[in-house]
PDB file of N, CA and C in Angstrom:
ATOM      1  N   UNK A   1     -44.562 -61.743   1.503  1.00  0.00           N
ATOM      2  CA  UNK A   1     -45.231 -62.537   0.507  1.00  0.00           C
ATOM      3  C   UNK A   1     -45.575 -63.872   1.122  1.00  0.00           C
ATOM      4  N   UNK A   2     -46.666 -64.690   0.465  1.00  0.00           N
ATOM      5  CA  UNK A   2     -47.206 -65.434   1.625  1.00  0.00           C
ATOM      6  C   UNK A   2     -48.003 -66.404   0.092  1.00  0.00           C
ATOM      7  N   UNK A   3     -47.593 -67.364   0.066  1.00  0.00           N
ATOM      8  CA  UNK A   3     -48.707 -68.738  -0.869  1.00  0.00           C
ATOM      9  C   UNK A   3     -48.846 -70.051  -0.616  1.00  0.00           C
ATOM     10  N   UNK A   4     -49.359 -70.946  -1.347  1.00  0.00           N
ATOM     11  CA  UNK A   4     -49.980 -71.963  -0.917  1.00  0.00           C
ATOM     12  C   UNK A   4     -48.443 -72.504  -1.312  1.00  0.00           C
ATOM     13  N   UNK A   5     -48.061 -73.642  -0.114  1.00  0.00           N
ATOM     14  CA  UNK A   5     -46.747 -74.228  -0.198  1.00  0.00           C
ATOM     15  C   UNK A   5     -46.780 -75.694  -0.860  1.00  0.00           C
ATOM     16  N   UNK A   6     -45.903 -76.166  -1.698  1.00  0.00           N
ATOM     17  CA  UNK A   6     -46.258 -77.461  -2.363  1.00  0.00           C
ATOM     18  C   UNK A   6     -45.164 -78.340  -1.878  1.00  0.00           C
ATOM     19  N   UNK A   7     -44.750 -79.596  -1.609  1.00  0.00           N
ATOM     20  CA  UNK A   7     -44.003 -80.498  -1.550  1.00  0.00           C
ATOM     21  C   UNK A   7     -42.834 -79.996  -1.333  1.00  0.00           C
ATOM     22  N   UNK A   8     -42.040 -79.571  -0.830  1.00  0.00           N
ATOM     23  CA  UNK A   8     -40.122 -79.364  -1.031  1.00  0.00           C
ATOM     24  C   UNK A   8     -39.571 -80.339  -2.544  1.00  0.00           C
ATOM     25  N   UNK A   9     -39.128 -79.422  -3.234  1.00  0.00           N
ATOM     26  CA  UNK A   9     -38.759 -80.488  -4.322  1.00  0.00           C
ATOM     27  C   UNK A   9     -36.985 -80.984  -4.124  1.00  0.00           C
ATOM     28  N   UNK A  10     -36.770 -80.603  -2.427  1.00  0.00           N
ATOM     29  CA  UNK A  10     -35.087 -81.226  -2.649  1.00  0.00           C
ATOM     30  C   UNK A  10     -34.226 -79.948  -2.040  1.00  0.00           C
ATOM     31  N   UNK A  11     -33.547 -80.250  -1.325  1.00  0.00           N
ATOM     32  CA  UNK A  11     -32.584 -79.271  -0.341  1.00  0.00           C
ATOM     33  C   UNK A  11     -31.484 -78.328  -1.637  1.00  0.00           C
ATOM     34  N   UNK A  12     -31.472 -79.109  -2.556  1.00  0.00           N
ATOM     35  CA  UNK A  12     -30.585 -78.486  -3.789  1.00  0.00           C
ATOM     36  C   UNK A  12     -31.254 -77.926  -4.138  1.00  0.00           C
ATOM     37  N   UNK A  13     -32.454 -78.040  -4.501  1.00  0.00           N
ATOM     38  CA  UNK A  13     -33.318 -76.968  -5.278  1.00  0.00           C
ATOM     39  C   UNK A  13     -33.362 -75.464  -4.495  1.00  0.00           C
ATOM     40  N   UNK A  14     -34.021 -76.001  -3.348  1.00  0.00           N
ATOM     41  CA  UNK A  14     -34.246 -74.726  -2.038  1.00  0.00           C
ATOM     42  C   UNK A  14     -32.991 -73.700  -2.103  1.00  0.00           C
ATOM     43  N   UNK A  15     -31.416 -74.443  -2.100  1.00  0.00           N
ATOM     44  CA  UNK A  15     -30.638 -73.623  -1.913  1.00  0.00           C
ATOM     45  C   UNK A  15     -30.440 -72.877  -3.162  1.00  0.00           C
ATOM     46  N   UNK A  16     -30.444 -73.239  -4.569  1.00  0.00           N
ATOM     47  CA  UNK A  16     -30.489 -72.853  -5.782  1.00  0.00           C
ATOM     48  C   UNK A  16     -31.221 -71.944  -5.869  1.00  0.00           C
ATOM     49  N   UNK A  17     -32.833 -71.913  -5.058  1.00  0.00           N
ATOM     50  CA  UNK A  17     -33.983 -70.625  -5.314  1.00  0.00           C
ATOM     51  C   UNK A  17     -33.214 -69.329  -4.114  1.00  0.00           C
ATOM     52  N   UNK A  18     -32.672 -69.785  -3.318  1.00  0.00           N
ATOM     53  CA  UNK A  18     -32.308 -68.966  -2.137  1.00  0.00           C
ATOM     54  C   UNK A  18     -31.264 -68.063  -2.994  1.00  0.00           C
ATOM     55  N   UNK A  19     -29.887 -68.789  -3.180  1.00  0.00           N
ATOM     56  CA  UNK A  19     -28.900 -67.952  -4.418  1.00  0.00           C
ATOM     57  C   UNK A  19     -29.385 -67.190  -5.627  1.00  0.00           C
ATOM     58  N   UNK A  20     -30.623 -67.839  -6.152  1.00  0.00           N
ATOM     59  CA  UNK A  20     -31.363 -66.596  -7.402  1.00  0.00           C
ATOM     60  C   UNK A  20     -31.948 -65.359  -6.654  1.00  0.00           C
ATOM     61  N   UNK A  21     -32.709 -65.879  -5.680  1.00  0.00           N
ATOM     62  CA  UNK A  21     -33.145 -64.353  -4.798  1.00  0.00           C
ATOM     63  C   UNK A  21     -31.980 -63.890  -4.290  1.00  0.00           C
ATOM     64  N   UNK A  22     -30.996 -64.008  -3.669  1.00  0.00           N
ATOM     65  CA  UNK A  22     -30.207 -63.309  -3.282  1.00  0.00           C
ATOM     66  C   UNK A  22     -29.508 -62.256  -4.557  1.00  0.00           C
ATOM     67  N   UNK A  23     -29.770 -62.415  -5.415  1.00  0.00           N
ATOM     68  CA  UNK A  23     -29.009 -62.237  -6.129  1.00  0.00           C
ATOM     69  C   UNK A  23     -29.935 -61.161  -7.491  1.00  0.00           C
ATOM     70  N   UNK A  24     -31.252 -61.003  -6.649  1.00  0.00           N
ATOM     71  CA  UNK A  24     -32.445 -59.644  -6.902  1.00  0.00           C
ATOM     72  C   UNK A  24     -31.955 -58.245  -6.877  1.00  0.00           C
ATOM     73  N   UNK A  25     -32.139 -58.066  -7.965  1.00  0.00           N
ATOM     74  CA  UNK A  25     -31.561 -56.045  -7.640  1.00  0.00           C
ATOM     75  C   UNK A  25     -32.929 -55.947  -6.423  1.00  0.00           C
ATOM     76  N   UNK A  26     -32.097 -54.940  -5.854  1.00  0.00           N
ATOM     77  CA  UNK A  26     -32.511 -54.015  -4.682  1.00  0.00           C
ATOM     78  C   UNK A  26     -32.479 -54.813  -3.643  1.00  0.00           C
ATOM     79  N   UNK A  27     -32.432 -56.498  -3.324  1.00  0.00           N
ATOM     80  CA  UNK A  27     -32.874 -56.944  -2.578  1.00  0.00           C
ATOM     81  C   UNK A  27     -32.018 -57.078  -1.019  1.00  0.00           C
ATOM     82  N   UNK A  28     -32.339 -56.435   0.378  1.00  0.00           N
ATOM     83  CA  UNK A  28     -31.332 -55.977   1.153  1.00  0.00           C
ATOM     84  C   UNK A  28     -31.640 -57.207   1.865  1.00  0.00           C
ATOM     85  N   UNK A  29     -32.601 -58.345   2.587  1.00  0.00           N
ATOM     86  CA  UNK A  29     -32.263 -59.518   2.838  1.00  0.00           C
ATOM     87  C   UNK A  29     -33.705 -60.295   2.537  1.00  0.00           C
ATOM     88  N   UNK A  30     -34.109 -61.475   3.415  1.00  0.00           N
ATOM     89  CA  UNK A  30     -35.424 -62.020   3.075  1.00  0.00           C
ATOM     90  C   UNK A  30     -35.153 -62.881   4.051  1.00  0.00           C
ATOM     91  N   UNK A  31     -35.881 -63.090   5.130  1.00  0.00           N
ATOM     92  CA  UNK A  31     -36.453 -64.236   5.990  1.00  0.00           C
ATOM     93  C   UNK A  31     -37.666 -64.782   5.368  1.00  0.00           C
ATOM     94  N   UNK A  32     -37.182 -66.467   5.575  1.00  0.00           N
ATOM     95  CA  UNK A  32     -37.942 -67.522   4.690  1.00  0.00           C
ATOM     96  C   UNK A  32     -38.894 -67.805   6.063  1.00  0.00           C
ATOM     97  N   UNK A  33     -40.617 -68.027   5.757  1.00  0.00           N
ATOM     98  CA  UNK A  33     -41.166 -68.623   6.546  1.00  0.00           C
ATOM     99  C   UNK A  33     -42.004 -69.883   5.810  1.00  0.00           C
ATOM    100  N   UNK A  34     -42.231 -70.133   7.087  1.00  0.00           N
ATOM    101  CA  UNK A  34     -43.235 -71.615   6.542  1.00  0.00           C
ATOM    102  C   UNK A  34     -44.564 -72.128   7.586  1.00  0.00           C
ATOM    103  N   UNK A  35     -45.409 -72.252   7.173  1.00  0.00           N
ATOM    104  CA  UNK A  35     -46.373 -72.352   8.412  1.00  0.00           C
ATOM    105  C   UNK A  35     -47.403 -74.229   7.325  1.00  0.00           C
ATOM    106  N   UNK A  36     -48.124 -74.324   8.221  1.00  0.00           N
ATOM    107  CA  UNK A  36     -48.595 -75.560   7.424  1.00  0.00           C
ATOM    108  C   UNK A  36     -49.209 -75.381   6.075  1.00  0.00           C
ATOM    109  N   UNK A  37     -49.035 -75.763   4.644  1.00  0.00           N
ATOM    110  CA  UNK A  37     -49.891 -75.684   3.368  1.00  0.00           C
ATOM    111  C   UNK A  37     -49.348 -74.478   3.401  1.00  0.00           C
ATOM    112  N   UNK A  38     -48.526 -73.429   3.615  1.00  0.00           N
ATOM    113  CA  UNK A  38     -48.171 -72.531   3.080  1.00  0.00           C
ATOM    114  C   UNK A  38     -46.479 -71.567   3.349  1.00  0.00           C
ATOM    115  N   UNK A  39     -45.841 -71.149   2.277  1.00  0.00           N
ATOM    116  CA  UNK A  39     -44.746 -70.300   2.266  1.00  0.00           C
ATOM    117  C   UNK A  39     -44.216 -68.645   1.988  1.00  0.00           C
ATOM    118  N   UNK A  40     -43.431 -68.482   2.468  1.00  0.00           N
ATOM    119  CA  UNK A  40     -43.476 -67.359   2.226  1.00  0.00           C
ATOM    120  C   UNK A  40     -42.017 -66.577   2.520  1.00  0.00           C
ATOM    121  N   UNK A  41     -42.093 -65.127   2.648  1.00  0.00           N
ATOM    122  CA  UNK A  41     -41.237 -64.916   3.275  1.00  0.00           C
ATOM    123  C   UNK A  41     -41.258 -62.882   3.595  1.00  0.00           C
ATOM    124  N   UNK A  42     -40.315 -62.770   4.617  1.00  0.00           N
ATOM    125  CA  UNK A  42     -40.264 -61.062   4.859  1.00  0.00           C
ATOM    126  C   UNK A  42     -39.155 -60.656   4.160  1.00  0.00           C
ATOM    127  N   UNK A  43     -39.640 -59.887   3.599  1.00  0.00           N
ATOM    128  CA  UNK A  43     -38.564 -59.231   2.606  1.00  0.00           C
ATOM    129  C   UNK A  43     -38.028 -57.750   3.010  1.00  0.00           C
ATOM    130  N   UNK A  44     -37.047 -57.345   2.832  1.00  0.00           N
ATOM    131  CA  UNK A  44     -36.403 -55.694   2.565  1.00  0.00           C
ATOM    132  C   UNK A  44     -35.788 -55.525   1.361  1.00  0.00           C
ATOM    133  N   UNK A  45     -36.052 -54.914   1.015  1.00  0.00           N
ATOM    134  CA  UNK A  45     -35.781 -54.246  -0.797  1.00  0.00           C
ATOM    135  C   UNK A  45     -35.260 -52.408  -0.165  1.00  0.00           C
ATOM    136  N   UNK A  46     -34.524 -52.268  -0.829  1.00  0.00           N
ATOM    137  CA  UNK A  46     -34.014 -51.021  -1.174  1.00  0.00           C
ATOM    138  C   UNK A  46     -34.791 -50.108  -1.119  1.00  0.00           C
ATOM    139  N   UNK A  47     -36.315 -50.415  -1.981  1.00  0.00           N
ATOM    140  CA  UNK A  47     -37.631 -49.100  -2.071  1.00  0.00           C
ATOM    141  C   UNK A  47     -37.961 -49.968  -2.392  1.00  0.00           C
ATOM    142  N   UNK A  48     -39.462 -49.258  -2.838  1.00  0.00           N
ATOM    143  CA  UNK A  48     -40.903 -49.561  -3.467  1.00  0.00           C
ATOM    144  C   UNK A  48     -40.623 -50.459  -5.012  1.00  0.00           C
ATOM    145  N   UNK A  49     -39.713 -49.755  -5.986  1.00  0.00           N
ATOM    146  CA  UNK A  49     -39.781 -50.231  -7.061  1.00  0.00           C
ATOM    147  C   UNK A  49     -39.393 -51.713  -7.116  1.00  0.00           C
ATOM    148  N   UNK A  50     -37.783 -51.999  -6.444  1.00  0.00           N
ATOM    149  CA  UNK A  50     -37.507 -52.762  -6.722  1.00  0.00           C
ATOM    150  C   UNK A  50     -38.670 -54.473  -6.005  1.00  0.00           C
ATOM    151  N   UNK A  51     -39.418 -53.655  -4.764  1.00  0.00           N
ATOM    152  CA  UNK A  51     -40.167 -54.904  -4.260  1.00  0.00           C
ATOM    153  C   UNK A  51     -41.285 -55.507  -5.190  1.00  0.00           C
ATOM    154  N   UNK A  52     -41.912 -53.981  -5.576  1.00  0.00           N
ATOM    155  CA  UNK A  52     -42.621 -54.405  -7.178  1.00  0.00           C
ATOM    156  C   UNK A  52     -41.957 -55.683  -8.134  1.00  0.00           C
ATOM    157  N   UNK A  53     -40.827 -54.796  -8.342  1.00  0.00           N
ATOM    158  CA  UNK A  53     -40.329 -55.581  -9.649  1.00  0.00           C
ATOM    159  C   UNK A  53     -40.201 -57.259  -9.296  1.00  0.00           C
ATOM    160  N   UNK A  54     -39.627 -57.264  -8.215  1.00  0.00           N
ATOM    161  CA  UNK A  54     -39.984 -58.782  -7.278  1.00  0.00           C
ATOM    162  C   UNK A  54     -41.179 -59.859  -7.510  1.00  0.00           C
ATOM    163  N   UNK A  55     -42.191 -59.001  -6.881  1.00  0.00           N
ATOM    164  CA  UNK A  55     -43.170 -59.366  -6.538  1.00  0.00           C
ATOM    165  C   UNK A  55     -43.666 -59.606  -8.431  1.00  0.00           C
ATOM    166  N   UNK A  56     -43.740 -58.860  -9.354  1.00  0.00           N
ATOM    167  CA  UNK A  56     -44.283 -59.656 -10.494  1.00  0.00           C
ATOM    168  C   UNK A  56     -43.379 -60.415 -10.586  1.00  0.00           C
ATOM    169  N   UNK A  57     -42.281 -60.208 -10.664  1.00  0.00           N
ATOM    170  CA  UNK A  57     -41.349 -61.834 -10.903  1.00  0.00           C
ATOM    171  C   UNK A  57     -41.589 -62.739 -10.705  1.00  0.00           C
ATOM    172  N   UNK A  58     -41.460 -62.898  -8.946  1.00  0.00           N
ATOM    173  CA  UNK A  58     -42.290 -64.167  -8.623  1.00  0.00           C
ATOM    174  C   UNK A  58     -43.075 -64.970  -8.545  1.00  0.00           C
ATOM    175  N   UNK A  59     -44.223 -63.799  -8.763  1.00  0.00           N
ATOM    176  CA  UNK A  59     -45.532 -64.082  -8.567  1.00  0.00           C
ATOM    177  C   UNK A  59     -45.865 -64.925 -10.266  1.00  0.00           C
ATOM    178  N   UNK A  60     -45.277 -64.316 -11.143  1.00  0.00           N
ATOM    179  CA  UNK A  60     -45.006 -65.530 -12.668  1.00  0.00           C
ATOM    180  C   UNK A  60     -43.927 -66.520 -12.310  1.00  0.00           C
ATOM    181  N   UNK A  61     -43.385 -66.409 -11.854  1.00  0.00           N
ATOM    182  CA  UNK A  61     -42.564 -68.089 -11.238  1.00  0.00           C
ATOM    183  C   UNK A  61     -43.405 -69.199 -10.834  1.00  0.00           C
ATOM    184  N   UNK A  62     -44.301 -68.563  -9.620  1.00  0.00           N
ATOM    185  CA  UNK A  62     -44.918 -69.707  -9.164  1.00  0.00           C
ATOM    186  C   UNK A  62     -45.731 -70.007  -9.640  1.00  0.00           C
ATOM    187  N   UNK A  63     -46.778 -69.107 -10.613  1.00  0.00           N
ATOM    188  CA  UNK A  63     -47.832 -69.142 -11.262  1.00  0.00           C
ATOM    189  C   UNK A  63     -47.443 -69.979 -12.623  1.00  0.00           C
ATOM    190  N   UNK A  64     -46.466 -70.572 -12.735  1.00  0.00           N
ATOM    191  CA  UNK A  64     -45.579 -71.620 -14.291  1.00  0.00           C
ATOM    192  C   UNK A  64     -45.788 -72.825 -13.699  1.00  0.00           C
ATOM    193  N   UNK A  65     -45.427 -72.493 -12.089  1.00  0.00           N
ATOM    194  CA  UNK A  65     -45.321 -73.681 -11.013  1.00  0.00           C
ATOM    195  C   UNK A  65     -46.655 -74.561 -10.695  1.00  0.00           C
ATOM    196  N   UNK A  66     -47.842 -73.966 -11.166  1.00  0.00           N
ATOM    197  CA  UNK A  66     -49.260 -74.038 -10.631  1.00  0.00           C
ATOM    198  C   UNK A  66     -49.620 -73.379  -9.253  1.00  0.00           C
ATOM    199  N   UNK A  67     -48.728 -72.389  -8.450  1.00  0.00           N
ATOM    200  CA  UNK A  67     -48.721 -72.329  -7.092  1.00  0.00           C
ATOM    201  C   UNK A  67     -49.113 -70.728  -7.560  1.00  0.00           C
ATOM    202  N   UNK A  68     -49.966 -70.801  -6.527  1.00  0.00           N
ATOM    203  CA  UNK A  68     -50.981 -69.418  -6.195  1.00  0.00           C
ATOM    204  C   UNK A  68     -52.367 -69.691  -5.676  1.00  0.00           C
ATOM    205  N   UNK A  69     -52.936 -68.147  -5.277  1.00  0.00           N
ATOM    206  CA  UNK A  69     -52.117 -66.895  -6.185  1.00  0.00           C
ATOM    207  C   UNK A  69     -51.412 -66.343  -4.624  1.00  0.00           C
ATOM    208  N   UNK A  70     -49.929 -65.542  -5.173  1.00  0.00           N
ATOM    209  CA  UNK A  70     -49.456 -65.303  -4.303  1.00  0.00           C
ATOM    210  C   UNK A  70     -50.543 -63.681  -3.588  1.00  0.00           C
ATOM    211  N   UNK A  71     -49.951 -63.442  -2.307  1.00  0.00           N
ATOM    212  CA  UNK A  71     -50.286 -62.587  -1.431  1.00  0.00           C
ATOM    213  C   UNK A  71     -49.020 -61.912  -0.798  1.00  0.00           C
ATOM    214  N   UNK A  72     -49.229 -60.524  -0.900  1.00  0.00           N
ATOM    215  CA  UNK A  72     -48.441 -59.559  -0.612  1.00  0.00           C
ATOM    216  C   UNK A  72     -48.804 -57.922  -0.109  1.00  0.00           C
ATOM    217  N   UNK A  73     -47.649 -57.558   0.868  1.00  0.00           N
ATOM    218  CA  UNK A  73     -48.421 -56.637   1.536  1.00  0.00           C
ATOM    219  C   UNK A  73     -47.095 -55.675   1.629  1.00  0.00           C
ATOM    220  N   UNK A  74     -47.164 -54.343   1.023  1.00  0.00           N
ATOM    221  CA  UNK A  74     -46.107 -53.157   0.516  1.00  0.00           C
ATOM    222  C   UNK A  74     -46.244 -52.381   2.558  1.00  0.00           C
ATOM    223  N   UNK A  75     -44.848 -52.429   3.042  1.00  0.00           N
ATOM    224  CA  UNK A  75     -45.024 -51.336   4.090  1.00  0.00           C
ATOM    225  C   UNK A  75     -43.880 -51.261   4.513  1.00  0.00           C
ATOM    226  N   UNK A  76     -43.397 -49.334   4.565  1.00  0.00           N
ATOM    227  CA  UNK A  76     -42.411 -48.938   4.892  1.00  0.00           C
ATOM    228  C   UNK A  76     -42.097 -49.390   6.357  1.00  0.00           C
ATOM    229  N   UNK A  77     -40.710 -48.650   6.643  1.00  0.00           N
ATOM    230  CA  UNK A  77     -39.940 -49.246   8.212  1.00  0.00           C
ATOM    231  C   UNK A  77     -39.914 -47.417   8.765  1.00  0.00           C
ATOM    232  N   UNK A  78     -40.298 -47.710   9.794  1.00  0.00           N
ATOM    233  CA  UNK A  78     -40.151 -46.765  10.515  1.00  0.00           C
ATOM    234  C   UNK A  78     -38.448 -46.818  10.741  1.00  0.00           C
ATOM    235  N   UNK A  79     -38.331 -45.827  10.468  1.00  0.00           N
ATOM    236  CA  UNK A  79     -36.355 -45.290  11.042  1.00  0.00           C
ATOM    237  C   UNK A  79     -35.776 -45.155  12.040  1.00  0.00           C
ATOM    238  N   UNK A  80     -37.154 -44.297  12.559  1.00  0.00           N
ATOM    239  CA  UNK A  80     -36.710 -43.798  14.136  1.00  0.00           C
ATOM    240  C   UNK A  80     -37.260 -45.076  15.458  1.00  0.00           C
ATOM    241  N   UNK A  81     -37.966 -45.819  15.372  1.00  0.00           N
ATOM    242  CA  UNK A  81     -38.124 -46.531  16.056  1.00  0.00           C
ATOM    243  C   UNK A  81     -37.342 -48.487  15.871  1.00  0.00           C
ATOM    244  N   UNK A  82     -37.100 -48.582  14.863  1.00  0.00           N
ATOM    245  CA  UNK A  82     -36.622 -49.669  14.365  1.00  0.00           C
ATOM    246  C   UNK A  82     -35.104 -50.045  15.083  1.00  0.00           C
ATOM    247  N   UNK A  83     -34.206 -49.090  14.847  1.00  0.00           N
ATOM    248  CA  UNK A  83     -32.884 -49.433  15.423  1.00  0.00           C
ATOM    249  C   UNK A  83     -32.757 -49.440  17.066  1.00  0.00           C
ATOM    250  N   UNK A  84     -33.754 -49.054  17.743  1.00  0.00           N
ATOM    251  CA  UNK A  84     -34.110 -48.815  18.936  1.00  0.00           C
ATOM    252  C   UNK A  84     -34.632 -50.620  19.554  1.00  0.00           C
ATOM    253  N   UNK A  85     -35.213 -51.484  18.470  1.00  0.00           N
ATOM    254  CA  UNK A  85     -35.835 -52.735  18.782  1.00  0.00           C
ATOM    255  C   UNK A  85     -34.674 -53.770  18.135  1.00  0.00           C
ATOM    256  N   UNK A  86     -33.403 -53.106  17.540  1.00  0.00           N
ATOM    257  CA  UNK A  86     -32.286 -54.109  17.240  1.00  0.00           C
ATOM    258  C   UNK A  86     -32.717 -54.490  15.652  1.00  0.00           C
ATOM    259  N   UNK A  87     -33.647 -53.500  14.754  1.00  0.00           N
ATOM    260  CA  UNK A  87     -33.930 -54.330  13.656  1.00  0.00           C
ATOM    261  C   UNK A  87     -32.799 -54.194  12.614  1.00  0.00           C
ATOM    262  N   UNK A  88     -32.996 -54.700  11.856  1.00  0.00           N
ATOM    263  CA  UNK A  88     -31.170 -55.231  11.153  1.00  0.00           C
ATOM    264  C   UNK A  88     -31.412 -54.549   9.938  1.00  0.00           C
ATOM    265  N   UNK A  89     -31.758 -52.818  10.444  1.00  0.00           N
ATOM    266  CA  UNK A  89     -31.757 -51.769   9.025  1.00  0.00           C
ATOM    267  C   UNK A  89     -30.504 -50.994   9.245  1.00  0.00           C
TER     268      UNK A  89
END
């Protein structure tokens, strides 16, 4: 998931949004990125449903926030090649 990034509102806040996502059914971890004017992050979810269920969540979080519109992109992990490159499935 990937949107337009606004101001940091405060290291308490950040860690407060980090503990609500952690704390997502299905959600197996999430690397936070950040690039200039925009945030985001890589996600692993359990399956399909629960990244759905995510993704509208959030995507009405930030959209309360004025921040959008978010961008998102659904794609499985290869099995057989993944643990071979050290990926943390």
């Amino acid at each position: 998931m990937d949107f337009p990034a606004r101001a940091p509102g405060g290291e308490e806040r950040l860690v407060a949004l980090a503990e609500s996502i952690a704390r997502e059914p299905g959600l197996i971890w999430k690397i936070w990125t950040e690039a200039p004017g925009r945030a985001g992050g890589i996600y692993l979810f359990e399956n399909r449903v629960a990244a759905e269920a995510y993704h509208a969540m959030h995507a009405a979080r930030l959209s309360a926030q004025g921040i959008g519109p978010i961008q998102a992109e659904y794609r499985g992990v290869n099995a057989a090649l993944t643990p071979i490159t050290r990926g943390p499935v």
